[in-house]
C-alpha atoms as a PDB file:
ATOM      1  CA  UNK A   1       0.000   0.000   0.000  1.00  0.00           C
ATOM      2  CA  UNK A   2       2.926   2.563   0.916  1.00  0.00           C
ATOM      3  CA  UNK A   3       5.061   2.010  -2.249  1.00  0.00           C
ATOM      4  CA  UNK A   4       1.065   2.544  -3.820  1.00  0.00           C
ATOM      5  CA  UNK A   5       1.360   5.697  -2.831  1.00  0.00           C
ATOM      6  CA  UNK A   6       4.735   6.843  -3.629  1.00  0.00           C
ATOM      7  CA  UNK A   7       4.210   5.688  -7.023  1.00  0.00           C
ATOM      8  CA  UNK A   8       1.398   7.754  -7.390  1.00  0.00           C
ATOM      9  CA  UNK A   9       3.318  10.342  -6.225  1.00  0.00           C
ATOM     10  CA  UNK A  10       5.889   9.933  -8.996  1.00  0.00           C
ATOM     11  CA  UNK A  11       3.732   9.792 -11.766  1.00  0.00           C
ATOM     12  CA  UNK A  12       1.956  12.787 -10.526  1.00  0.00           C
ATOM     13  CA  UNK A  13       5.565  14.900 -10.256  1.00  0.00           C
ATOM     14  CA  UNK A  14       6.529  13.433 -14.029  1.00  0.00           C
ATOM     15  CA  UNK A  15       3.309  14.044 -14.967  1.00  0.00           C
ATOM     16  CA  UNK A  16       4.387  17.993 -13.596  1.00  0.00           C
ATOM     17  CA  UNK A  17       7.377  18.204 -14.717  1.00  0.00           C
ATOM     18  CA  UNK A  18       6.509  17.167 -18.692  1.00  0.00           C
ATOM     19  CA  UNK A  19       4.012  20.187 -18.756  1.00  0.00           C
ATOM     20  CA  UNK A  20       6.576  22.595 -17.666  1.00  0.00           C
ATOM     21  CA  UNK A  21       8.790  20.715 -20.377  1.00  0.00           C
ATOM     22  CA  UNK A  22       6.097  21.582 -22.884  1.00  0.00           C
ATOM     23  CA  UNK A  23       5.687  24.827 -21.465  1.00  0.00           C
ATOM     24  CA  UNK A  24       2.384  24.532 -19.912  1.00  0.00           C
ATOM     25  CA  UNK A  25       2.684  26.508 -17.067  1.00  0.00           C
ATOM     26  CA  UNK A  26      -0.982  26.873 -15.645  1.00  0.00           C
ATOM     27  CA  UNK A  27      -1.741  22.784 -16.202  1.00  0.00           C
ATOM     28  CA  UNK A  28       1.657  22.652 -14.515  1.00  0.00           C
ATOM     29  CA  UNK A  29       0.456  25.032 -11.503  1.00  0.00           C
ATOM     30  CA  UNK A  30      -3.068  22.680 -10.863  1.00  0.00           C
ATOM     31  CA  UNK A  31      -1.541  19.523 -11.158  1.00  0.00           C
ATOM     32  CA  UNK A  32       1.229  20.500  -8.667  1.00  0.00           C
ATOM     33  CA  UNK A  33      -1.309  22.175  -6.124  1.00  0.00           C
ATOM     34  CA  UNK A  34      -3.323  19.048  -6.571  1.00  0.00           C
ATOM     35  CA  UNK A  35      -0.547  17.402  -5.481  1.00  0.00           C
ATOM     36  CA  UNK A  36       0.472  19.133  -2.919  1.00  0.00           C
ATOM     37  CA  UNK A  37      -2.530  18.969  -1.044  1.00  0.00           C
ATOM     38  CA  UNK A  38      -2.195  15.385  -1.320  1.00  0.00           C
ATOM     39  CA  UNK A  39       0.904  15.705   0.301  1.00  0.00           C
ATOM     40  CA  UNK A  40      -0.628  17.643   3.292  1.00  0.00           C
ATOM     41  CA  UNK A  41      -3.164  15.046   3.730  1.00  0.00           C
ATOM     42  CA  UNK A  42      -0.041  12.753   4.029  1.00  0.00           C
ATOM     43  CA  UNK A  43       1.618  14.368   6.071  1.00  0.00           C
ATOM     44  CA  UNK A  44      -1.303  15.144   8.640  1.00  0.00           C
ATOM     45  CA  UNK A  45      -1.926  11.303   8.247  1.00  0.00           C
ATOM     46  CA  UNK A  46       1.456   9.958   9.042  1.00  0.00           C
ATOM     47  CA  UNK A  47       3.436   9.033  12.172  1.00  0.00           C
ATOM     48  CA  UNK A  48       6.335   7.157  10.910  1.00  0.00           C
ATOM     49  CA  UNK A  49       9.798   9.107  10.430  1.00  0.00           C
ATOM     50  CA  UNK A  50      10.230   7.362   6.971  1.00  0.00           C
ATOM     51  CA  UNK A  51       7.271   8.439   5.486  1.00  0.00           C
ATOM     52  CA  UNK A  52       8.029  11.826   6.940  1.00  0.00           C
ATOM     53  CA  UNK A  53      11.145  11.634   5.643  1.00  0.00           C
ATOM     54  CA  UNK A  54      10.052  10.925   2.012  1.00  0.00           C
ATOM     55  CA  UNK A  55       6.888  13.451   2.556  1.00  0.00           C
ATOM     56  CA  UNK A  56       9.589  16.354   3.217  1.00  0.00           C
ATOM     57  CA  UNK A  57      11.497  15.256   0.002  1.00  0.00           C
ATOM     58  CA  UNK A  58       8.933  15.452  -2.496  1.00  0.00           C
ATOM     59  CA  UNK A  59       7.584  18.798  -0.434  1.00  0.00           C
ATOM     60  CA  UNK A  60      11.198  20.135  -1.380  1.00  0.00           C
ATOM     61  CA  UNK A  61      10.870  18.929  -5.101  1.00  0.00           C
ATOM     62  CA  UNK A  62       7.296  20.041  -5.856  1.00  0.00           C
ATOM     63  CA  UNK A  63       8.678  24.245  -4.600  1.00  0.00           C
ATOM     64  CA  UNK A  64      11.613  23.612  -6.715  1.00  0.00           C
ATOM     65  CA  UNK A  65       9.169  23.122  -9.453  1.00  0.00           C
ATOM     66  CA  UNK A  66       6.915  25.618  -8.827  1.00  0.00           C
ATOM     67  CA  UNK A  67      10.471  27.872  -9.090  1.00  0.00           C
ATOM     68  CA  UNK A  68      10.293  26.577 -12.504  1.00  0.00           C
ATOM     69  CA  UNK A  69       6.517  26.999 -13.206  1.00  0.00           C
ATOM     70  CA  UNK A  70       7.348  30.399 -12.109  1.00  0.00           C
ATOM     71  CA  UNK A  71      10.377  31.065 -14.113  1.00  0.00           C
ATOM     72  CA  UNK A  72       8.303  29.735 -17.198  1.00  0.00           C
ATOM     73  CA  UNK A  73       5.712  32.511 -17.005  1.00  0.00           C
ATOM     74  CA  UNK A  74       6.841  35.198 -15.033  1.00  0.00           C
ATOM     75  CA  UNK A  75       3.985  34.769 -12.625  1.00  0.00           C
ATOM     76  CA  UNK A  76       0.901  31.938 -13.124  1.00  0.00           C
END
């Protein structure tokens, strides 16, 4: 169920980062809020320090990406 999740998790970033590849910045932008709230929900859900830990990393990745969402546009 766990590695379920986490491979949801990185289609759902690749999924991200091939629209900002194509230069889709708004799909970009609602597929990595959607995303993010799933995170949240993840991290209000979880007790273990290794799915913290892995929580925290793709946290880190997804603002990274919204730097480039960002970048892409100028604003979104």
């Amino acid at each position: 169920m766990e590695n379920d999740k986490y491979n949801s998790l990185k289609t759902d970033v690749q999924e991200i980062i091939d629209l900002i590849a194509s230069k889709n910045a708004k799909e970009a932008n609602n597929k990595l809020v959607e995303v993010s709230e799933l995170l949240d929900e993840m991290l209000d859900t979880s007790d273990e320090d290794e799915d913290l830990i892995e929580i925290s990393k793709y946290q880190v990745l997804l603002n990274q990406l919204y730097q480039r969402i960002i970048a892409l546009n100028g604003h979104v």
